[in-house]
PDB file of N, CA and C in Angstrom:
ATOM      1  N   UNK A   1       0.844  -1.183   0.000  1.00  0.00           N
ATOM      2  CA  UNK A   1       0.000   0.000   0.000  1.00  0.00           C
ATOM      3  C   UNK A   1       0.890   1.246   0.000  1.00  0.00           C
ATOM      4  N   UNK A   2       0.499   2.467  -0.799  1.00  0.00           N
ATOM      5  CA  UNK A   2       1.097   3.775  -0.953  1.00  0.00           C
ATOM      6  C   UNK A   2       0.354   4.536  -0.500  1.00  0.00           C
ATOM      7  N   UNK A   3       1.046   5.422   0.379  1.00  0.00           N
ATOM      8  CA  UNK A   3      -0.059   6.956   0.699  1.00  0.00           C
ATOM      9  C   UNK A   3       0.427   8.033   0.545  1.00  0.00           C
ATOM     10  N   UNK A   4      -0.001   8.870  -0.765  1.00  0.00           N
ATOM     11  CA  UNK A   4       0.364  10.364  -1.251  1.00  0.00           C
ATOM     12  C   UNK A   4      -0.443  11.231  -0.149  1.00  0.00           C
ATOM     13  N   UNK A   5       0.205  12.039   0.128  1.00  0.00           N
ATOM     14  CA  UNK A   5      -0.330  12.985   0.833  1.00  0.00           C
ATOM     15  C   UNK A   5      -0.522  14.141  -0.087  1.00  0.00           C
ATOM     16  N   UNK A   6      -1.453  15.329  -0.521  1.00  0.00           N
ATOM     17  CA  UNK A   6      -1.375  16.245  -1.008  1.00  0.00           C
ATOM     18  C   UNK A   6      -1.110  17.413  -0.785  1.00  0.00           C
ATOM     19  N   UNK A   7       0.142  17.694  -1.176  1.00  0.00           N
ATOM     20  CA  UNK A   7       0.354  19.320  -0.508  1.00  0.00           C
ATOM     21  C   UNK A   7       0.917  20.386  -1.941  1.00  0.00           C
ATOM     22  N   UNK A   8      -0.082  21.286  -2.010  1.00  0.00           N
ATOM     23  CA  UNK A   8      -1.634  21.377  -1.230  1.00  0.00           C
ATOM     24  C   UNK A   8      -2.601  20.409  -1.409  1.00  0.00           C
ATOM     25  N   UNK A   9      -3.307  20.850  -0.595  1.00  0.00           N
ATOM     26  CA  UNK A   9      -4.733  19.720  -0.984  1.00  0.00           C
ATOM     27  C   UNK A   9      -5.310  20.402  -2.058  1.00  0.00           C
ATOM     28  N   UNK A  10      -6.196  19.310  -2.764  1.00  0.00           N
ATOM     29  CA  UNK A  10      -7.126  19.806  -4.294  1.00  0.00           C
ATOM     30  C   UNK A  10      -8.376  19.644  -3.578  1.00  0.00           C
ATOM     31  N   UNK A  11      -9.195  20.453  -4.185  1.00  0.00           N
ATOM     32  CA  UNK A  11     -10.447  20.647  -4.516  1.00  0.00           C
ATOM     33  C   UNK A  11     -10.859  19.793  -5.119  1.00  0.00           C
ATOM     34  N   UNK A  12     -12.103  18.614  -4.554  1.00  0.00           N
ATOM     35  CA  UNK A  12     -12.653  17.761  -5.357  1.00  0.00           C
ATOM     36  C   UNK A  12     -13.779  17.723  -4.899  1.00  0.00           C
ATOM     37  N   UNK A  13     -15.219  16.996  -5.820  1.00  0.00           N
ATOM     38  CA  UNK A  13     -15.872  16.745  -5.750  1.00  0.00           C
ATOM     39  C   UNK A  13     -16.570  15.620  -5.663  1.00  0.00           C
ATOM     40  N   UNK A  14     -17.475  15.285  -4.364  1.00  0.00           N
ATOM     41  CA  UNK A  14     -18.066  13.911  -4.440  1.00  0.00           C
ATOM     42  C   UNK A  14     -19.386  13.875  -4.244  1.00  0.00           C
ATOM     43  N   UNK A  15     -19.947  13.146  -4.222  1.00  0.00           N
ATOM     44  CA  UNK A  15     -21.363  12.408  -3.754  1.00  0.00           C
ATOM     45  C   UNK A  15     -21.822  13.430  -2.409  1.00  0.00           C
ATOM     46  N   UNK A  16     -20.869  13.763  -1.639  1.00  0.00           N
ATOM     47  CA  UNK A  16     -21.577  14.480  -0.908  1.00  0.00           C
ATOM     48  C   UNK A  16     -21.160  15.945  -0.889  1.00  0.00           C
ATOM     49  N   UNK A  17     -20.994  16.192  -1.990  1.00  0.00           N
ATOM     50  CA  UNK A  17     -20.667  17.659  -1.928  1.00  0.00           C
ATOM     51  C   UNK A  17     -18.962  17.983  -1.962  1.00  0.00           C
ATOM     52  N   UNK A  18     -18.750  19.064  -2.090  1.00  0.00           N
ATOM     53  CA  UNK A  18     -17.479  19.784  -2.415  1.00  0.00           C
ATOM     54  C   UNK A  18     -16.739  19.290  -0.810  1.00  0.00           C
ATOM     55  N   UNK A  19     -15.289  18.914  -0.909  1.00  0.00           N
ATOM     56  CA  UNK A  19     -14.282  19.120  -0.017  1.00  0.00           C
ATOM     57  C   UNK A  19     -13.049  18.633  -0.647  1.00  0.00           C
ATOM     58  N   UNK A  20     -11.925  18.987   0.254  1.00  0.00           N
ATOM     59  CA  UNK A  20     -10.488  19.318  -0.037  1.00  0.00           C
ATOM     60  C   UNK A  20     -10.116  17.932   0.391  1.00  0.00           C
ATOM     61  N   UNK A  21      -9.132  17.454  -0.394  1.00  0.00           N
ATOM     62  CA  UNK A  21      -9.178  15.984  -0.554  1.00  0.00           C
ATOM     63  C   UNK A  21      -7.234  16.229  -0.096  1.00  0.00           C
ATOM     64  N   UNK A  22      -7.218  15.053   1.004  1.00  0.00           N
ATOM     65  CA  UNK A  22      -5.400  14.777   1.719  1.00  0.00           C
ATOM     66  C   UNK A  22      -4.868  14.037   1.633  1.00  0.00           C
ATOM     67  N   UNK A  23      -5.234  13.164   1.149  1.00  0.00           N
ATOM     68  CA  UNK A  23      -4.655  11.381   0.936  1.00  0.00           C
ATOM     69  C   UNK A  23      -4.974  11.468  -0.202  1.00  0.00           C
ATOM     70  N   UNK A  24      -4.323  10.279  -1.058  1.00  0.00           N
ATOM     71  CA  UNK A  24      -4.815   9.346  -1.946  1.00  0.00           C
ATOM     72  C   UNK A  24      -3.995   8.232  -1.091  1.00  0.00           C
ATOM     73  N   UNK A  25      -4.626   6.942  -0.922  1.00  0.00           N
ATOM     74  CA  UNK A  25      -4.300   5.731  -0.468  1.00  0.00           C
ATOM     75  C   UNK A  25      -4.300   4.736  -1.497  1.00  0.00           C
ATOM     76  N   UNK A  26      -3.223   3.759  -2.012  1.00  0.00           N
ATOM     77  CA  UNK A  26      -3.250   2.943  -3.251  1.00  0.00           C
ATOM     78  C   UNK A  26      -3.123   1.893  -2.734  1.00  0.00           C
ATOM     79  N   UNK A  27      -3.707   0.953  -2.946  1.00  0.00           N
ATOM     80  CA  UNK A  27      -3.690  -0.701  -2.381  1.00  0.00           C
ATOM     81  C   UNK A  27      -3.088  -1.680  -3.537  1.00  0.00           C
ATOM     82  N   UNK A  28      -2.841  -1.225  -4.681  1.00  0.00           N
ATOM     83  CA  UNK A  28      -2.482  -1.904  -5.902  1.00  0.00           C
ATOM     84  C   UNK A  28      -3.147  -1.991  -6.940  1.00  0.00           C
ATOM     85  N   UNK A  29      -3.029  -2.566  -8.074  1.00  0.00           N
ATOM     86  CA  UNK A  29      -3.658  -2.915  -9.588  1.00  0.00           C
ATOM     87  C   UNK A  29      -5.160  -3.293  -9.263  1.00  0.00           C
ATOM     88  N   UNK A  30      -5.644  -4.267  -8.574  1.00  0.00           N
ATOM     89  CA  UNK A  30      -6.766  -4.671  -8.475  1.00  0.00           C
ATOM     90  C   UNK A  30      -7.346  -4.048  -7.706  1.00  0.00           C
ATOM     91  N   UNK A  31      -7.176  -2.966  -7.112  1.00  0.00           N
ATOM     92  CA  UNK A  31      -8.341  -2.096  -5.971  1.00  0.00           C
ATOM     93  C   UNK A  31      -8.483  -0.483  -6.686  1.00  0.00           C
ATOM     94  N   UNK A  32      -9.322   0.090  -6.439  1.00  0.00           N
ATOM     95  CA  UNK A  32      -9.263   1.518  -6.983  1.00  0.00           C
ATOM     96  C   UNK A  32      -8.592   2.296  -5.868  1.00  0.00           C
ATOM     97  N   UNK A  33      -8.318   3.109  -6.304  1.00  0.00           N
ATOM     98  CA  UNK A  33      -7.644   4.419  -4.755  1.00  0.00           C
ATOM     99  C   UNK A  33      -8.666   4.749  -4.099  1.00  0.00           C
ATOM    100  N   UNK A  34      -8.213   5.425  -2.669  1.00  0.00           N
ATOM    101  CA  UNK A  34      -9.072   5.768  -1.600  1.00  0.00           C
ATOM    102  C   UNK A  34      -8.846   6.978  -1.795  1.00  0.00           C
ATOM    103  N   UNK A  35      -9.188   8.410  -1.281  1.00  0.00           N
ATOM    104  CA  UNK A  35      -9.227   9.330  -1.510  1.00  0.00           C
ATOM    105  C   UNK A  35      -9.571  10.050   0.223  1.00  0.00           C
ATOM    106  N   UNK A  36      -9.005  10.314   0.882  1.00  0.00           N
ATOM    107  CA  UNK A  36      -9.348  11.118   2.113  1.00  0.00           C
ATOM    108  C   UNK A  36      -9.660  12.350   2.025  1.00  0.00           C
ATOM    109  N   UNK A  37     -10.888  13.073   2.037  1.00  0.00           N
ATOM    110  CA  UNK A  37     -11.590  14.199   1.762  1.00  0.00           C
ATOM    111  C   UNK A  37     -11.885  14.811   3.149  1.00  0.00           C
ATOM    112  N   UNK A  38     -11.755  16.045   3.404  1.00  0.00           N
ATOM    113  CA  UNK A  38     -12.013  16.612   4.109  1.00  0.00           C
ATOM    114  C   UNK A  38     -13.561  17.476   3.477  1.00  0.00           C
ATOM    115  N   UNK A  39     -14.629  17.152   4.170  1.00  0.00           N
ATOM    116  CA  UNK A  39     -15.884  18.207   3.054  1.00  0.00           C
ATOM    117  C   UNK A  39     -16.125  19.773   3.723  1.00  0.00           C
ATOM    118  N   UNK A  40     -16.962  20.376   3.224  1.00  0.00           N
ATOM    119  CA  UNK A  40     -17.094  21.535   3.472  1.00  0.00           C
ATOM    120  C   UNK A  40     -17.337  21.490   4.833  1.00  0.00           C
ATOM    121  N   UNK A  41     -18.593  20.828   5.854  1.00  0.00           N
ATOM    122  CA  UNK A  41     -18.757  20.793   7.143  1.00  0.00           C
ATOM    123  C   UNK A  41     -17.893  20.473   8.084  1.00  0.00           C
ATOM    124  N   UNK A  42     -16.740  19.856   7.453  1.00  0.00           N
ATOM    125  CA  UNK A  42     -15.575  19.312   8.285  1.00  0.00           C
ATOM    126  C   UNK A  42     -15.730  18.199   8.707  1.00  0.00           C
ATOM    127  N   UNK A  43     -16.350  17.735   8.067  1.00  0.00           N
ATOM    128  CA  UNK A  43     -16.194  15.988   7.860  1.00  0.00           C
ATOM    129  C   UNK A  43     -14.944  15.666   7.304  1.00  0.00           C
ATOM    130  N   UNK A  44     -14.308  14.110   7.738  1.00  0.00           N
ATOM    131  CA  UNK A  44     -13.250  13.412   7.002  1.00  0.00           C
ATOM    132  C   UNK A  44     -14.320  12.093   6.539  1.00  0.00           C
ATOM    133  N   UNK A  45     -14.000  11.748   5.550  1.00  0.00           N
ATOM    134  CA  UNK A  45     -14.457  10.641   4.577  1.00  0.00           C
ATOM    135  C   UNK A  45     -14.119  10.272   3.300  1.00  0.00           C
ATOM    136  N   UNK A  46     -13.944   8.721   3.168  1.00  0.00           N
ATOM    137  CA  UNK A  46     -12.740   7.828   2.371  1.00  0.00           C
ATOM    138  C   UNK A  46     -14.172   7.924   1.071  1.00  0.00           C
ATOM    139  N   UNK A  47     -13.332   7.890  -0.176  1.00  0.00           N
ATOM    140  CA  UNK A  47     -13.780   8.059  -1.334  1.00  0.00           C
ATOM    141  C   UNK A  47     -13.352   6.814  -2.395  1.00  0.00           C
ATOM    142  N   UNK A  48     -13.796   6.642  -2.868  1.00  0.00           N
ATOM    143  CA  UNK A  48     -13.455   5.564  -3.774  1.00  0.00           C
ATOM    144  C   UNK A  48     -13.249   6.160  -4.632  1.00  0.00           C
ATOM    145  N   UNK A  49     -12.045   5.742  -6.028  1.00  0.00           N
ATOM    146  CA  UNK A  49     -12.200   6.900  -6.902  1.00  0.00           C
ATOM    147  C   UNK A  49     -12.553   7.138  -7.802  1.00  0.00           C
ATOM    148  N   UNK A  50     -13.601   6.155  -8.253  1.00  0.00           N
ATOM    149  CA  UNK A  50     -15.259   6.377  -9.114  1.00  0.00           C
ATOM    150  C   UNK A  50     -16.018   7.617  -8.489  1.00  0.00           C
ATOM    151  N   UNK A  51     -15.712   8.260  -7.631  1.00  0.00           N
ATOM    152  CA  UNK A  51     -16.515   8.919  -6.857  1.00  0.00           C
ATOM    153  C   UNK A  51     -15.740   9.838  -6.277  1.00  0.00           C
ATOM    154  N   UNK A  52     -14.927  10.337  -7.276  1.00  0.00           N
ATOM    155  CA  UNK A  52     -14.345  11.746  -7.147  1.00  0.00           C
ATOM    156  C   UNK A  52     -14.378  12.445  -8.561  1.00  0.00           C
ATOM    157  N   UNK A  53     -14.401  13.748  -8.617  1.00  0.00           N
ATOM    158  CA  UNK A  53     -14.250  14.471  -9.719  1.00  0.00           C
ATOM    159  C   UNK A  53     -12.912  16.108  -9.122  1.00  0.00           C
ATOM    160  N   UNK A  54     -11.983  16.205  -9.926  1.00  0.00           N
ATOM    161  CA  UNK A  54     -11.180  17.156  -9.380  1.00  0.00           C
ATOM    162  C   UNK A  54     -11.476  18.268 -10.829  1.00  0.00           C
ATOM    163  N   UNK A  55     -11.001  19.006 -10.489  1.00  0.00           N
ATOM    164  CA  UNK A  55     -11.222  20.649 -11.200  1.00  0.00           C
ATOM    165  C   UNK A  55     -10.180  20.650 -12.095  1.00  0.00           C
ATOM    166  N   UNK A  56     -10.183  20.763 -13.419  1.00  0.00           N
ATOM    167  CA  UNK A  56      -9.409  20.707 -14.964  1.00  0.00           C
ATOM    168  C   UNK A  56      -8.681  21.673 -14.606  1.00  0.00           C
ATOM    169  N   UNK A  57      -7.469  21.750 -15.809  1.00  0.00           N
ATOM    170  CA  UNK A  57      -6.853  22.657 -16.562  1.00  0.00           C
ATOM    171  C   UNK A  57      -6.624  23.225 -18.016  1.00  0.00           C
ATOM    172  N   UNK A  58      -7.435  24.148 -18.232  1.00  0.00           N
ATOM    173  CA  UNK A  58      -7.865  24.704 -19.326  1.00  0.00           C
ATOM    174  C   UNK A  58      -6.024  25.422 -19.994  1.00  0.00           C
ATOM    175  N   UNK A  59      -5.913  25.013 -19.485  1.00  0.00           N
ATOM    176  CA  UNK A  59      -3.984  25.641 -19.849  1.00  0.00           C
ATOM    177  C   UNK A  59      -4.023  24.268 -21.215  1.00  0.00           C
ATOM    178  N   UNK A  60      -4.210  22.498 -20.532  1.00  0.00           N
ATOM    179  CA  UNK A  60      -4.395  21.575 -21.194  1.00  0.00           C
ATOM    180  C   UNK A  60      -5.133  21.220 -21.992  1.00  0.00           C
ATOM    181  N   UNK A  61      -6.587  22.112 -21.840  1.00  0.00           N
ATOM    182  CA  UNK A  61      -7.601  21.623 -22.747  1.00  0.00           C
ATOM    183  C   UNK A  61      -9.015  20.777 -22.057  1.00  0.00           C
ATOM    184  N   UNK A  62      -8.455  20.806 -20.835  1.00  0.00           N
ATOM    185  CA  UNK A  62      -9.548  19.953 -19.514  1.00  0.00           C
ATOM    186  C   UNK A  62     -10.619  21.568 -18.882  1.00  0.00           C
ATOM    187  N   UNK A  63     -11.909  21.706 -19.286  1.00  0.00           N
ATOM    188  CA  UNK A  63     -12.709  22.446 -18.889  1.00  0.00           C
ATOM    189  C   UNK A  63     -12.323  22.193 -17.121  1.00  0.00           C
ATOM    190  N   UNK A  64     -12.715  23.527 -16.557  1.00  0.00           N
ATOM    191  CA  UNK A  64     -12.092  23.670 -15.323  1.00  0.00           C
ATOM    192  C   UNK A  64     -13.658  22.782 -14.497  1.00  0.00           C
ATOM    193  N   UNK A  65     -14.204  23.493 -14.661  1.00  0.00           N
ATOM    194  CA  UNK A  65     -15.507  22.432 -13.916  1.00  0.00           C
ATOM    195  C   UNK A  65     -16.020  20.731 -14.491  1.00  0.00           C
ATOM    196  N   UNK A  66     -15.903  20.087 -13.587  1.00  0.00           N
ATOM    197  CA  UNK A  66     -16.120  18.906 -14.145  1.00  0.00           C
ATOM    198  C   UNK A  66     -17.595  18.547 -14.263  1.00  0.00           C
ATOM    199  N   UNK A  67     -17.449  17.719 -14.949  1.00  0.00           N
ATOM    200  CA  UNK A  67     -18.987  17.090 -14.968  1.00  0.00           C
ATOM    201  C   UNK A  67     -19.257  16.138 -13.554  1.00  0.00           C
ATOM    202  N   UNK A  68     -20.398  16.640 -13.271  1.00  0.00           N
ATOM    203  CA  UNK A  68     -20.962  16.273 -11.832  1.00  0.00           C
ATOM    204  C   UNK A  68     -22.002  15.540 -11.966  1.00  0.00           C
ATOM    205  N   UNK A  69     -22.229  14.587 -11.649  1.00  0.00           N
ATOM    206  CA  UNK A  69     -23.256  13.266 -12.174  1.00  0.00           C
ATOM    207  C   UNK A  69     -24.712  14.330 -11.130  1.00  0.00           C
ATOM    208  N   UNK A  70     -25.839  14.311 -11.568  1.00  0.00           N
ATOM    209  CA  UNK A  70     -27.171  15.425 -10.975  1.00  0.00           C
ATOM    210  C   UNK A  70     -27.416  14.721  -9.724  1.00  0.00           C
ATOM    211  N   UNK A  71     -27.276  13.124  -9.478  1.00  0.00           N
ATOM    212  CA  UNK A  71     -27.195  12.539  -8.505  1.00  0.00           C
ATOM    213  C   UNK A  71     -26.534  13.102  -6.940  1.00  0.00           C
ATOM    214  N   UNK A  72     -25.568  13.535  -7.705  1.00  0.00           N
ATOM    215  CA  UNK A  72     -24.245  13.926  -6.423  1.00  0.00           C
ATOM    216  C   UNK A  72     -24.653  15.167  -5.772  1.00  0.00           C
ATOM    217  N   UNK A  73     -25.074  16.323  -6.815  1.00  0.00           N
ATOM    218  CA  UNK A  73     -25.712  17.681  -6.219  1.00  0.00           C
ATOM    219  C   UNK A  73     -26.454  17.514  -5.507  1.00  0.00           C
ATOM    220  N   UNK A  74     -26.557  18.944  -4.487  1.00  0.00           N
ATOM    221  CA  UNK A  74     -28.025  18.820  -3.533  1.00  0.00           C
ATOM    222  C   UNK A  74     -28.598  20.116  -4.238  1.00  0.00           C
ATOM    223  N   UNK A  75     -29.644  20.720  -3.253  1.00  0.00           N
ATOM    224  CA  UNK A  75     -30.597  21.379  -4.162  1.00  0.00           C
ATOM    225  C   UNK A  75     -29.865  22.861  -4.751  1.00  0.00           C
ATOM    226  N   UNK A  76     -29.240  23.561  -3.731  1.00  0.00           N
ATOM    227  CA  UNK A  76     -28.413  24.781  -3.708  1.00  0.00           C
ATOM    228  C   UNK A  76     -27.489  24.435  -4.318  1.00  0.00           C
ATOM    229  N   UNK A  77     -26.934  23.503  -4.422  1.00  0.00           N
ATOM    230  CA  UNK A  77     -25.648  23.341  -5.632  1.00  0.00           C
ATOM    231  C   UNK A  77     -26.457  23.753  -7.050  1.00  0.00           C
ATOM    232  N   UNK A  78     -27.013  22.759  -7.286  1.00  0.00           N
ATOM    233  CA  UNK A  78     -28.142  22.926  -8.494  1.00  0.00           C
ATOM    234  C   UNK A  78     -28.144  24.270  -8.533  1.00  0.00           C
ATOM    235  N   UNK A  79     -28.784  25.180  -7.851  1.00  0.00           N
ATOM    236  CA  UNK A  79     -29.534  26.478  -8.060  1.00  0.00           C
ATOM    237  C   UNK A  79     -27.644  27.496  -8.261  1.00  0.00           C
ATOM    238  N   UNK A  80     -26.785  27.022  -7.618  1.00  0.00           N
ATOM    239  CA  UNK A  80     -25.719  27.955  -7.722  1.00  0.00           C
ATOM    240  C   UNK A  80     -25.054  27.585  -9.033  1.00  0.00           C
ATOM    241  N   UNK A  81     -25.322  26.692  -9.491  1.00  0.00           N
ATOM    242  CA  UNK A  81     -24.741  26.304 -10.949  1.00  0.00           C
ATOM    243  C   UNK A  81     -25.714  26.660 -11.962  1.00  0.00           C
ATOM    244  N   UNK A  82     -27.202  26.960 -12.003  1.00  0.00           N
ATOM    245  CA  UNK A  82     -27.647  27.136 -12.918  1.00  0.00           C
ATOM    246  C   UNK A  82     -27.338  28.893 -13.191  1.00  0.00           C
ATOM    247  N   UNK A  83     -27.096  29.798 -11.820  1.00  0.00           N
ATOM    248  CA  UNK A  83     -27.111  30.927 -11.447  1.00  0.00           C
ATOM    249  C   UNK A  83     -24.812  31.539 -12.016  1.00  0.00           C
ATOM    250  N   UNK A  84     -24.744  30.988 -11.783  1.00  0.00           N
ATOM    251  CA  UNK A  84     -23.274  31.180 -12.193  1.00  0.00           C
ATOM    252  C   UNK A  84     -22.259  31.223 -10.725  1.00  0.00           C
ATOM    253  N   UNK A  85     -23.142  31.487  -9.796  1.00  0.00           N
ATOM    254  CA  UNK A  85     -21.954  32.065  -8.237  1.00  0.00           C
ATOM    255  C   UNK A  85     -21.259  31.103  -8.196  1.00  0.00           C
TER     256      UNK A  85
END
């Protein structure tokens, strides 16, 4: 097993909303990575990494906002993305 720590931490997105992600944890070829997220409320919680989305670089050609499955949003996300803030 490998554990990257991120410094800095990235901005990612999951299932439960936006938080700053500190780990990636690798178990090998046959497991997906873990992802240690810190979320906006200050929760810590392990991510699988089907179930992360991190923020592009348009320098590369990667739109900076990712696509967010409508599932994952709650209602105010919705309304702040249709609104632009």
């Amino acid at each position: 097993m490998n554990i990257l720590q991120l410094n800095p931490q990235i901005v990612v997105y999951t299932p439960l909303g936006t938080g700053l992600a500190y780990f990636i944890m690798d178990y090998g070829m046959s497991v997906n990575s873990c992802w240690v997220v810190r979320l906006a409320k200050g929760e810590v919680k392990h991510f699988d990494s089907n179930d992360i989305r991190v923020e592009g670089n348009p320098t590369y050609g990667f739109p900076l906002k990712p696509e967010i499955p409508d599932s994952w949003m709650t209602l105010k996300e919705k309304e702040k993305l249709v609104k632009g803030n």
